[in-house]
N, C-alpha and C. Protein backbone atom coordinates (compact mmCIF):
# COMPACT_ATOMS: atom_id res chain seq x y z
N UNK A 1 105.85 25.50 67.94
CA UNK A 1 104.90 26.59 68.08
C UNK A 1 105.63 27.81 68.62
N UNK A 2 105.38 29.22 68.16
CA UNK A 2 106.72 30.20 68.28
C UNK A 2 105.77 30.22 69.67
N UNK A 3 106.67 30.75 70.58
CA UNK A 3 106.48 31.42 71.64
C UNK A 3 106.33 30.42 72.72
N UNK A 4 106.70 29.41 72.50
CA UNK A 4 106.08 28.15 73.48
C UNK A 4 107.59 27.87 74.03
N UNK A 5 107.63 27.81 75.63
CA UNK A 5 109.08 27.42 76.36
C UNK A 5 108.79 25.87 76.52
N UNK A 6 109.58 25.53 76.21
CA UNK A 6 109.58 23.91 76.95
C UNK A 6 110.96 23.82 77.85
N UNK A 7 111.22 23.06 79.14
CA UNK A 7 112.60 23.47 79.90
C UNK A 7 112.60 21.98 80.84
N UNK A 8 113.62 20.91 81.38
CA UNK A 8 113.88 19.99 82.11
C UNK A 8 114.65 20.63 83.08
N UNK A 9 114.21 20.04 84.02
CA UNK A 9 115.29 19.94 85.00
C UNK A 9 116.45 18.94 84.75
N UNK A 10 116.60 18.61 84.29
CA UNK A 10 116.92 16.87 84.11
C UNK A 10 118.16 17.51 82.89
N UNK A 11 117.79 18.29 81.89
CA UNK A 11 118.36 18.78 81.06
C UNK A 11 119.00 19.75 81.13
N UNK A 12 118.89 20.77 82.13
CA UNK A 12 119.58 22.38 82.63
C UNK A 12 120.69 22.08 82.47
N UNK A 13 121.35 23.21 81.80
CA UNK A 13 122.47 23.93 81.87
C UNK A 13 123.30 24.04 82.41
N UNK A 14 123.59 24.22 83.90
CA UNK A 14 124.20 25.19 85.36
C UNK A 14 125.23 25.83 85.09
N UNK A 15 125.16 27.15 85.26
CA UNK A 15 125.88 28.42 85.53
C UNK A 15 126.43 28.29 86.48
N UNK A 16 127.76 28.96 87.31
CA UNK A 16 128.29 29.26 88.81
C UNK A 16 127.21 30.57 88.64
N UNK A 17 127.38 31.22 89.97
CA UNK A 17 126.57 32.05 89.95
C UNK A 17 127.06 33.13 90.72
N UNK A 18 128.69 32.64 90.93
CA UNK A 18 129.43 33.78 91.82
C UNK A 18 129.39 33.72 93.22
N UNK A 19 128.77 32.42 93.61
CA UNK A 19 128.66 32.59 95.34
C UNK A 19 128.96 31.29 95.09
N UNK A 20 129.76 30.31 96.09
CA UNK A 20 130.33 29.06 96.28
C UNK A 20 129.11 28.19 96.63
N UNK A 21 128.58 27.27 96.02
CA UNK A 21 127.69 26.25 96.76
C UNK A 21 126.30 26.67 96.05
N UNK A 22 125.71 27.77 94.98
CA UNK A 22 125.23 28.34 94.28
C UNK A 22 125.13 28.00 92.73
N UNK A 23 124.00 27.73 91.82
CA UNK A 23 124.42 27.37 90.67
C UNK A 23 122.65 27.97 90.16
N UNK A 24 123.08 28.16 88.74
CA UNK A 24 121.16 28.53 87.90
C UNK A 24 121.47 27.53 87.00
N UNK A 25 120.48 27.86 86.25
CA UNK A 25 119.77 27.39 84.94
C UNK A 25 119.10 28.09 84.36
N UNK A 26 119.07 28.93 83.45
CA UNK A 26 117.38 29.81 82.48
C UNK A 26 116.80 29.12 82.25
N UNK A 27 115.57 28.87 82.68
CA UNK A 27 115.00 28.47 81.75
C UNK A 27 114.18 29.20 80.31
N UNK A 28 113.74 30.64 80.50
CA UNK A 28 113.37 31.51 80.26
C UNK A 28 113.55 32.75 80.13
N UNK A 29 114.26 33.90 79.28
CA UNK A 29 114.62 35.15 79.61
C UNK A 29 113.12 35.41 79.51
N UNK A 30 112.86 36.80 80.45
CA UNK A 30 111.51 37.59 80.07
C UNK A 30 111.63 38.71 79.30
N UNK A 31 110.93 39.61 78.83
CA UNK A 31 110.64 40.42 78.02
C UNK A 31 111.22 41.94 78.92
N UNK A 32 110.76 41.63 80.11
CA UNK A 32 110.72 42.57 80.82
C UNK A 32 112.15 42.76 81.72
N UNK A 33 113.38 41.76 81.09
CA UNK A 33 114.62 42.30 81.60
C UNK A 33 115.23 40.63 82.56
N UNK A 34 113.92 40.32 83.05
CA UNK A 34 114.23 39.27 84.04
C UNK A 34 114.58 37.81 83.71
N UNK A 35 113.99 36.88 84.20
CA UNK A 35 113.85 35.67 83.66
C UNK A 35 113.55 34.56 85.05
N UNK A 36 113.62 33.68 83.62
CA UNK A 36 112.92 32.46 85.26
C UNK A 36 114.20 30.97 85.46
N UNK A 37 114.37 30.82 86.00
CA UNK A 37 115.90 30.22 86.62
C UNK A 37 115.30 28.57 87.58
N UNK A 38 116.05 27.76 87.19
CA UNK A 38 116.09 26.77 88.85
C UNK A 38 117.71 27.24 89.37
N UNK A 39 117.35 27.45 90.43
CA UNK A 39 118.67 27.33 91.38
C UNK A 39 118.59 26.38 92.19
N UNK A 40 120.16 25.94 92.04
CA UNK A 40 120.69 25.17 92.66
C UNK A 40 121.43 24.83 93.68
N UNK A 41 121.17 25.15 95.02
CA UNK A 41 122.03 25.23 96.16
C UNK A 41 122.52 24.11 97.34
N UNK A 42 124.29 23.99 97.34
CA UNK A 42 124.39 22.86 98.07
C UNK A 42 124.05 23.22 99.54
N UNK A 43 123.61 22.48 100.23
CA UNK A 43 123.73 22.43 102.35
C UNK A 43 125.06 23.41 102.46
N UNK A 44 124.54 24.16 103.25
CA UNK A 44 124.82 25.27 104.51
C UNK A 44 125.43 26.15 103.69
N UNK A 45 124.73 26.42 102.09
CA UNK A 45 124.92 27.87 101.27
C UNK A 45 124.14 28.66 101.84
N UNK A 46 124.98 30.18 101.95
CA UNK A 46 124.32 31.48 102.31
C UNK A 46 124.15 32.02 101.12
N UNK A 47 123.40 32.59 100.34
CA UNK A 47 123.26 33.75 99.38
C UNK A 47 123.40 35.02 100.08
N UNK A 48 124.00 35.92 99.80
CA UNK A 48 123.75 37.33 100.85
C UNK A 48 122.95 37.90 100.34
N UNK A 49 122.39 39.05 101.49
CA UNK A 49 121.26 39.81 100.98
C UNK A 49 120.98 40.40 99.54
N UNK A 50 120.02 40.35 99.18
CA UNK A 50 119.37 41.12 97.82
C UNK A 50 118.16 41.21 97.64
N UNK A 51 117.61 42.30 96.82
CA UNK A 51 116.25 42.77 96.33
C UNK A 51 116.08 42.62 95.06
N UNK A 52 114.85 42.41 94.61
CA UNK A 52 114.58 42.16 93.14
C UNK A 52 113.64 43.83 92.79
N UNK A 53 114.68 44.21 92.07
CA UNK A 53 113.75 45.41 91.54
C UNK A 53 112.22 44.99 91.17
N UNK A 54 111.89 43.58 90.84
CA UNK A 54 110.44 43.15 90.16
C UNK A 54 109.72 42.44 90.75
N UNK A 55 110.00 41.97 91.85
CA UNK A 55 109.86 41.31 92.77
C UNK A 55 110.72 39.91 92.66
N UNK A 56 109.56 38.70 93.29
CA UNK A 56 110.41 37.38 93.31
C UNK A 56 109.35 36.23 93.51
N UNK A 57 109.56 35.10 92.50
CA UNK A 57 108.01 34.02 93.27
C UNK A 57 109.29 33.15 93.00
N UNK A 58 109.25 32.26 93.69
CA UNK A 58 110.05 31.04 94.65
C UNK A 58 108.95 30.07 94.88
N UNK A 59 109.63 28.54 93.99
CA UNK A 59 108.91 27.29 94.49
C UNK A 59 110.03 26.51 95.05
N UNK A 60 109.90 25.98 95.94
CA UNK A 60 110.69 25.10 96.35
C UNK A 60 110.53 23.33 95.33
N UNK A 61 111.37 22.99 94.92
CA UNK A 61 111.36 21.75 93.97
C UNK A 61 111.90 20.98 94.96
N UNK A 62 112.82 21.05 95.71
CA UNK A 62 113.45 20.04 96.75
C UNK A 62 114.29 20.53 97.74
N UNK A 63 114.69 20.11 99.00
CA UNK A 63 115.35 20.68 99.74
C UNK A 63 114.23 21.41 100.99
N UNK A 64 114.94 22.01 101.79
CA UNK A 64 114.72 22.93 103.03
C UNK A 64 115.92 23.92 102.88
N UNK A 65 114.91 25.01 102.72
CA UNK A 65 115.59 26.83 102.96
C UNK A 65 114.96 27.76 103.78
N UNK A 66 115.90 28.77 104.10
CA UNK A 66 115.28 29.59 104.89
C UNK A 66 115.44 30.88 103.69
N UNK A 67 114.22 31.83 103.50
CA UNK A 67 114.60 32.97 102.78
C UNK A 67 114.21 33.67 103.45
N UNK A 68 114.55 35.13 103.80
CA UNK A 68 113.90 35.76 104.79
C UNK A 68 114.01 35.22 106.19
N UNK A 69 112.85 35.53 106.48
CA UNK A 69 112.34 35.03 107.82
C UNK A 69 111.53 33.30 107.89
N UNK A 70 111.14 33.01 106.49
CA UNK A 70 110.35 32.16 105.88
C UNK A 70 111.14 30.81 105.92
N UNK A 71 111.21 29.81 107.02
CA UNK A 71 111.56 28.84 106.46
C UNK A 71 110.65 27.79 105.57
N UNK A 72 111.53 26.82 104.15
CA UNK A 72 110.36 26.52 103.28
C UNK A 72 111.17 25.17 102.92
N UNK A 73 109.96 24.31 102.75
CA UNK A 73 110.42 23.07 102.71
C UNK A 73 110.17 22.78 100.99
N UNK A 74 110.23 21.33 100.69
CA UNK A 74 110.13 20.85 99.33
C UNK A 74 108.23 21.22 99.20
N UNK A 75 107.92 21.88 98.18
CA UNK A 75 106.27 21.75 97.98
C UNK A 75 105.92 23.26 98.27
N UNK A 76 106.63 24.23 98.50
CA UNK A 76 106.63 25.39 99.53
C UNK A 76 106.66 26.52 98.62
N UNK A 77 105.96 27.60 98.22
CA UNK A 77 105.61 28.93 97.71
C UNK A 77 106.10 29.63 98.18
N UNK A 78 106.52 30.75 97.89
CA UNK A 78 107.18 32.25 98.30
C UNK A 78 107.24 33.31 97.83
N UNK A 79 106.57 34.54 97.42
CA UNK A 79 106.63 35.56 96.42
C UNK A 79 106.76 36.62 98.03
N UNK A 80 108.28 37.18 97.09
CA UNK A 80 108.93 38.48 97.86
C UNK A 80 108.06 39.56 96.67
N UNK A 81 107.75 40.83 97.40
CA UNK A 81 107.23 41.98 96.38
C UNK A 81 108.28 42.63 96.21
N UNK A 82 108.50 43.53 95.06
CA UNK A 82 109.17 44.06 94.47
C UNK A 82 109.99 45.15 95.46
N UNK A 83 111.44 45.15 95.64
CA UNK A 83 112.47 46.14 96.30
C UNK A 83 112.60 45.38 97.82
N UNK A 84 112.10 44.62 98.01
CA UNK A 84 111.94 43.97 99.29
C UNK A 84 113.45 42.46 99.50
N UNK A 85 114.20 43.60 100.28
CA UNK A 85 115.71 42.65 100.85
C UNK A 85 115.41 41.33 101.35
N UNK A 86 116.70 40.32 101.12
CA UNK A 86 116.27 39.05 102.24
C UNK A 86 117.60 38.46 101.24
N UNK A 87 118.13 37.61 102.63
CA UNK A 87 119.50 36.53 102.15
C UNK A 87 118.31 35.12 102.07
N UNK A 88 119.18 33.89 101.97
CA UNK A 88 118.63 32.65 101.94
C UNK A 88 119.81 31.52 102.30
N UNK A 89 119.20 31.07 103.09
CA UNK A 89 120.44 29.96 103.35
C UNK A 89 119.33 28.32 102.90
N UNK A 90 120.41 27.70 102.95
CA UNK A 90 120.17 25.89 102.31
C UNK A 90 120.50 25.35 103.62
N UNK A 91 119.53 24.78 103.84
CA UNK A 91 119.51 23.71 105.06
C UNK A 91 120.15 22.31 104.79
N UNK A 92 119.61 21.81 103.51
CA UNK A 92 119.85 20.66 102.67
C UNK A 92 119.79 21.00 101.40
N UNK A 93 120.69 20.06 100.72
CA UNK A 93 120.87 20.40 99.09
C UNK A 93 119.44 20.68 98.74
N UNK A 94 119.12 21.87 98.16
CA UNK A 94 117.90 22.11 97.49
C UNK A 94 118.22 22.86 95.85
N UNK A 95 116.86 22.61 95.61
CA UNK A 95 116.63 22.77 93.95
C UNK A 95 115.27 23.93 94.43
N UNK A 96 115.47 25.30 93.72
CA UNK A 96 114.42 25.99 93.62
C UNK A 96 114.05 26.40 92.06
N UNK A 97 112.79 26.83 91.57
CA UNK A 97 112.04 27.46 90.13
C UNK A 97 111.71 28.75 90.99
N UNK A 98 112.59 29.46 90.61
CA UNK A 98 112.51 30.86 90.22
C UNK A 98 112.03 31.89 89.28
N UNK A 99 111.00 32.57 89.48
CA UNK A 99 110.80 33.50 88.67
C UNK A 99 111.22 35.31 89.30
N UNK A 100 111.87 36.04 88.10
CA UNK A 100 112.12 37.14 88.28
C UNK A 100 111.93 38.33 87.68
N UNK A 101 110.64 38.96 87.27
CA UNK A 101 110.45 40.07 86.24
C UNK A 101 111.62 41.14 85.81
N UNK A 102 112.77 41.10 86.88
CA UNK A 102 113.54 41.90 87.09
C UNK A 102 115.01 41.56 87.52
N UNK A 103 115.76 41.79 87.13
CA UNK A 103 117.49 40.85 88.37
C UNK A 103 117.42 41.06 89.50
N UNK A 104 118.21 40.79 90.06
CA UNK A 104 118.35 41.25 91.34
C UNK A 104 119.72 42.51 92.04
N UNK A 105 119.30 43.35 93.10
CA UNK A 105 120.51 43.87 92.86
C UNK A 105 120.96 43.60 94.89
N UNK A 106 122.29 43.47 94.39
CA UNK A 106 122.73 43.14 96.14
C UNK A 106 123.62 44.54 96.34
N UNK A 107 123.62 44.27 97.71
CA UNK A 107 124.53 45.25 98.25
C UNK A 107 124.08 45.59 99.89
């Protein structure tokens, strides 16, 4: 059926992602520039700070992270609004589903 995503975890891809202990997956490019990703992060990864020009919704699939100020366990929701900074560190190997209308830009 055109337009229909189907995506595993089980089946992903993984990308490096330029930060050590860091890894994606697409599952999805969007229309609108962005796309939707699981990341993959081993215990005591930092991501450094960044903003999503489009914002950011974050499920936690497994693991304990801190994003922001927000620490979030396995089962755990998170939508950053759009231009709004924050690093993330991995407490324990975690798996997140990422969605992003937009990339992200660091600095």
């Amino acid at each position: 059926m055109s337009g229909i995503v189907s995506g595993a975890l089980q089946a992903s891809e993984w990308r490096p992602s330029g930060t050590d202990g860091i890894d994606y997956a697409v599952l999805r490019p969007q229309e609108s520039g962005g796309y939707t990703i699981f990341v993959r992060m081993a215990k005591g990864t930092h991501g450094a700070e960044h903003a999503h020009p489009g914002g950011e919704e974050l499920y936690v699939i497994s693991g304990d992270v801190t994003v922001g100020d927000h620490r979030l366990a396995a089962g755990a929701y998170l939508y950053t609004p759009p231009g709004r900074a924050h690093a993330i560190d991995a407490h324990a190997d975690s798996v997140l589903l990422v969605s992003l209308p937009k990339g992200a830009a660091y600095g």
